[in-house]
Protein backbone atom coordinates (compact mmCIF):
# COMPACT_ATOMS: atom_id res chain seq x y z
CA UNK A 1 132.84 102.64 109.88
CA UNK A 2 134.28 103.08 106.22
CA UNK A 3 131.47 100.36 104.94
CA UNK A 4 128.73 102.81 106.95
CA UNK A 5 130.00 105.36 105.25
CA UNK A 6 129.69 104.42 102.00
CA UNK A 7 126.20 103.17 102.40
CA UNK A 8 125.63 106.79 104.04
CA UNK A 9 126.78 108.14 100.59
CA UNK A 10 125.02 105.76 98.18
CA UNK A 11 121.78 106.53 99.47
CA UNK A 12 122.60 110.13 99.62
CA UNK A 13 123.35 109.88 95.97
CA UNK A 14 119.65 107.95 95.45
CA UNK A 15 118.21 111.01 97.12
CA UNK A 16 119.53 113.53 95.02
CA UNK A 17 118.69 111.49 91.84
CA UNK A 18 115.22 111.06 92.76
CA UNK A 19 114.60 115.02 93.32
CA UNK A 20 115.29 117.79 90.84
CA UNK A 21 114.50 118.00 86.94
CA UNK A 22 115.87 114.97 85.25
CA UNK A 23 117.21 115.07 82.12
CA UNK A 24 115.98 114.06 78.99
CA UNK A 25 118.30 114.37 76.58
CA UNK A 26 121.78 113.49 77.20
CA UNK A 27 123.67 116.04 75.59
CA UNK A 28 125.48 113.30 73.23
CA UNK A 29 122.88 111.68 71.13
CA UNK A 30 119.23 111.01 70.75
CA UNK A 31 118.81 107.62 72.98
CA UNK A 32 115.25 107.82 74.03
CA UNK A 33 113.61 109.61 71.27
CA UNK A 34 112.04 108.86 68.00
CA UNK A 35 111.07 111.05 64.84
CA UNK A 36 108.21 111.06 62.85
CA UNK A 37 107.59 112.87 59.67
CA UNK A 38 110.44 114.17 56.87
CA UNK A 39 112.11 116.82 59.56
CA UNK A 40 114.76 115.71 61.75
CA UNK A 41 117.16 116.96 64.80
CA UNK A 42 120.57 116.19 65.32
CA UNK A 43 123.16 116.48 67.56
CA UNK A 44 125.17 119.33 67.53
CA UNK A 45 127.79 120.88 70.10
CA UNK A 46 125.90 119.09 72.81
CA UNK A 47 122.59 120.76 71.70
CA UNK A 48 119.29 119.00 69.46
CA UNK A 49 119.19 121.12 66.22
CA UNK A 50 116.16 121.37 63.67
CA UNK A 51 117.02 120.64 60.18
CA UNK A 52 114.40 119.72 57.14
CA UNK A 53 111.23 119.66 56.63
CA UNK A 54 108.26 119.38 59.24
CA UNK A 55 108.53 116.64 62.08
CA UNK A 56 107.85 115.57 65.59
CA UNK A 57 110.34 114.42 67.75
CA UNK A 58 109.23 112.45 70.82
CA UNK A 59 110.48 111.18 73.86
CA UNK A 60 109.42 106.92 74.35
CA UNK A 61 110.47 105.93 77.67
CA UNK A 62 107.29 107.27 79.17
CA UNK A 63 104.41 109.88 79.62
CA UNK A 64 104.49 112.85 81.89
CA UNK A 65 101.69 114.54 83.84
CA UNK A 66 101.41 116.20 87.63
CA UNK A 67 105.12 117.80 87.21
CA UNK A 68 107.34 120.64 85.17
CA UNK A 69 108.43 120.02 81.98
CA UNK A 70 111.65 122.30 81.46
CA UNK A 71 113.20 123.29 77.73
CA UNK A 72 116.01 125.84 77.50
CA UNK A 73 116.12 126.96 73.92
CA UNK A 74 117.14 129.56 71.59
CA UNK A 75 116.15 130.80 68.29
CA UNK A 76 118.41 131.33 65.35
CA UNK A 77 116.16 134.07 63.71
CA UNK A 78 113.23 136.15 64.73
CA UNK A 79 110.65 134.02 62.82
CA UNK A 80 112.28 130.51 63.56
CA UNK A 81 109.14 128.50 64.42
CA UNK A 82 109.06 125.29 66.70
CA UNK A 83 107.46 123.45 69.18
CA UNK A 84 107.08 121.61 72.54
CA UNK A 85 104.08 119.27 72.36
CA UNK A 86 102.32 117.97 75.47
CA UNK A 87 99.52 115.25 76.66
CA UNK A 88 99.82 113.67 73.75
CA UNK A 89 97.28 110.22 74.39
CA UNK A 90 100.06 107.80 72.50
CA UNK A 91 102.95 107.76 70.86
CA UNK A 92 102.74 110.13 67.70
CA UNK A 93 101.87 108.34 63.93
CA UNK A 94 102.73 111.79 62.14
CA UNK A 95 104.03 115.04 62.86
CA UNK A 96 100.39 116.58 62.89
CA UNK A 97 99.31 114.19 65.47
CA UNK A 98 100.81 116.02 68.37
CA UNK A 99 98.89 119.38 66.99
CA UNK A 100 95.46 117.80 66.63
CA UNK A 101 95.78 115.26 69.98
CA UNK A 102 97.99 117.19 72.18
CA UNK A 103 98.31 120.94 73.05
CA UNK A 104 101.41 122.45 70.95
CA UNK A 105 103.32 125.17 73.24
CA UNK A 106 104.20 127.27 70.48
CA UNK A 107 108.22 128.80 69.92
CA UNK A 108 108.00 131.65 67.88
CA UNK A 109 109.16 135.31 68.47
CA UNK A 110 107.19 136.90 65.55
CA UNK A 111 103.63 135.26 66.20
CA UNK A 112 100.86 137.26 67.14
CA UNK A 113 99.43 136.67 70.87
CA UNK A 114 97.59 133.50 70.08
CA UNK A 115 100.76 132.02 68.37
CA UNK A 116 104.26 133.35 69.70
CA UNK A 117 106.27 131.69 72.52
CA UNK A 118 104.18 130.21 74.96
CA UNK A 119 101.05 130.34 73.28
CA UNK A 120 99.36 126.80 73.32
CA UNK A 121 98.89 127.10 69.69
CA UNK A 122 95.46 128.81 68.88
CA UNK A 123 93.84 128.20 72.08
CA UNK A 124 95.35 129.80 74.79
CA UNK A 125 97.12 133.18 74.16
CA UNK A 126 100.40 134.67 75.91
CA UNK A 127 99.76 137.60 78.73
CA UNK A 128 103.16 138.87 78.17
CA UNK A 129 106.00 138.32 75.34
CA UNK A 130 109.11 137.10 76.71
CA UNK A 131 111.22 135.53 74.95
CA UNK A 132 115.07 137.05 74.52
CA UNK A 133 116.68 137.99 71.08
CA UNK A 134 118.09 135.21 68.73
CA UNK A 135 120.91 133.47 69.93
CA UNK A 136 120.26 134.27 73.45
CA UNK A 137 119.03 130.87 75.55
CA UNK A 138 115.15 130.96 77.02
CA UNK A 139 114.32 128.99 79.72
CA UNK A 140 110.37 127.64 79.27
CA UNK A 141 108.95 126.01 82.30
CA UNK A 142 105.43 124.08 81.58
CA UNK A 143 103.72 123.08 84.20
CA UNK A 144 101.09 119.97 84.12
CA UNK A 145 98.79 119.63 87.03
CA UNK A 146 96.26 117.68 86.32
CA UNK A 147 93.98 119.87 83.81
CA UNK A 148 96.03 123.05 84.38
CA UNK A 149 98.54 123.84 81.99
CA UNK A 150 100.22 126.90 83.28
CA UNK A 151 103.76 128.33 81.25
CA UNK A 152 106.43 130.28 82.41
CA UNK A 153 109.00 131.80 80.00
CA UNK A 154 112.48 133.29 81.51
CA UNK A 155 110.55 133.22 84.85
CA UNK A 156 107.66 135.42 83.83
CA UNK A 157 104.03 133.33 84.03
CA UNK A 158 103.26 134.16 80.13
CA UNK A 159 99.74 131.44 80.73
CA UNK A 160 97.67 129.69 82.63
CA UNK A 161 95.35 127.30 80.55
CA UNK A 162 92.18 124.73 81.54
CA UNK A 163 91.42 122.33 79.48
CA UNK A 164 87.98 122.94 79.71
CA UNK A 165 87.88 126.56 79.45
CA UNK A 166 86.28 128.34 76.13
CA UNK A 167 88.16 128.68 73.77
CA UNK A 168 88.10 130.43 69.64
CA UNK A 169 86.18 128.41 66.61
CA UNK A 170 88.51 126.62 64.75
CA UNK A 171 88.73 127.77 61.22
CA UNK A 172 91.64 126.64 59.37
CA UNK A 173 92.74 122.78 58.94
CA UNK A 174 95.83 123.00 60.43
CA UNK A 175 94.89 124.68 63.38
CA UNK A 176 94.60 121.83 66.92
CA UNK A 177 91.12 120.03 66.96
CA UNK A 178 88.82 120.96 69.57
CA UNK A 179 88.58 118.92 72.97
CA UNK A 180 89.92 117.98 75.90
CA UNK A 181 93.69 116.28 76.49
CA UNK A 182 94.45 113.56 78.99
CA UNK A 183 96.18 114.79 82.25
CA UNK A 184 99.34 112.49 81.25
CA UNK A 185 101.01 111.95 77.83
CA UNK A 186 103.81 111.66 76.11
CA UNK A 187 106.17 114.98 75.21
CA UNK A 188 107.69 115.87 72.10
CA UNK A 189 109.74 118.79 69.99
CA UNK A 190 108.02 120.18 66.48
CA UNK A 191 110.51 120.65 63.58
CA UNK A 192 108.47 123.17 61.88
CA UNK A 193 109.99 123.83 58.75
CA UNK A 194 113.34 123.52 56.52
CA UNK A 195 114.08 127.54 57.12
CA UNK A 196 113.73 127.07 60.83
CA UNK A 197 116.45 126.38 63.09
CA UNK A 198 116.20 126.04 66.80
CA UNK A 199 118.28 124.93 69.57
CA UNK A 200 117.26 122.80 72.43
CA UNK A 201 120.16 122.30 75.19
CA UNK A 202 118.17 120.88 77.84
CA UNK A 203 114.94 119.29 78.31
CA UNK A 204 114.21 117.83 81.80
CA UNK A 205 111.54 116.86 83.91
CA UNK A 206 110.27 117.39 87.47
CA UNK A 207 107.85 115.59 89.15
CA UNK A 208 105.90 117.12 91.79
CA UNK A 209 106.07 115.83 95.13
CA UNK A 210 102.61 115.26 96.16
């Protein structure tokens, strides 16, 4: 009975792992990630914190598609600036890569529509503006299904974006090339700039089921 029991329980416990958003980042240090360009994070208090200059900080272990990709951040000042970058075709060379291959979920209180939290930077405007005052934590919810990228911000639906829908003429450099995005890439946090500081004390994963 007691060695039933136990098996009972293991598999329980392989149940519960499978399901659910699976974390990321481990609270302690930056195992599984890798930084490109002259910003960095670090570990702080059991949170990622931007520091220095601009940078993209990416997750290796694998690409994501056909699930929700959950951040819980928080903003040190109204005009910190950030990032989460999705469907990114292959691991990042440079910290504009993810901007010009991938679709850049923008984190930024003081942005206009096409550029403030939840925005998918230039492309895809916000509906509503949700995001809490600094130093209060936002929970951002993207989900990937297939070619639909649709965000929720502190449980408020904020977009809904197609990869083939029309979008504004690019004018300036910086702003994301043109095109369509894979339906699965690789995920990563923008350190925008040196006077930007951002906290990031989860980011997790969920698969959907079918």
């Amino acid at each position: 009975m007691i060695r039933i029991a136990l098996t009972l329980t293991f598999a329980s416990s392989l149940c519960f792992a499978a399901g659910g958003f699976q974390p990321l980042f481990n609270g302690k240090d930056t195992t599984g990630w890798k930084m490109t360009g002259p910003g960095a994070f670090v570990v702080e208090d059991g949170m990622l914190k931007t520091t220095g200059g601009m940078g993209l900080f990416f997750y290796t272990g694998r690409t994501f598609g056909n699930g929700t990709l959950r951040v819980v951040f928080k903003s040190a000042s109204e005009h910190a600036n950030s990032g989460v970058i999705i469907r990114l075709p292959e691991p990042p060379p440079d910290p504009w890569y993810g901007v010009h291959n991938g679709y850049e979920v923008q984190i930024d209180a003081a942005g206009d529509d096409w550029h403030s939290t939840g925005a998918i930077y230039s492309l895809s405007k916000v509906t509503s503006r949700q995001q809490k005052p600094r130093g209060e934590w936002n929970t951002m919810d993207i989900e990937i299904r297939g070619q639909l990228t649709r965000i929720s911000l502190n449980g408020v639906v904020v977009n809904e974006f197609k990869g083939d829908q029309p979008v504004p003429e690019r004018k300036m450099w910086f702003e994301p090339v043109r095109g369509p995005r894979p339906d699965a890439g690789y995920i990563g946090l923008q350190n925008h700039d040196g006077n930007s500081t951002v906290y990031f004390k989860e980011v997790s994963f969920e698969p959907f089921s079918k």
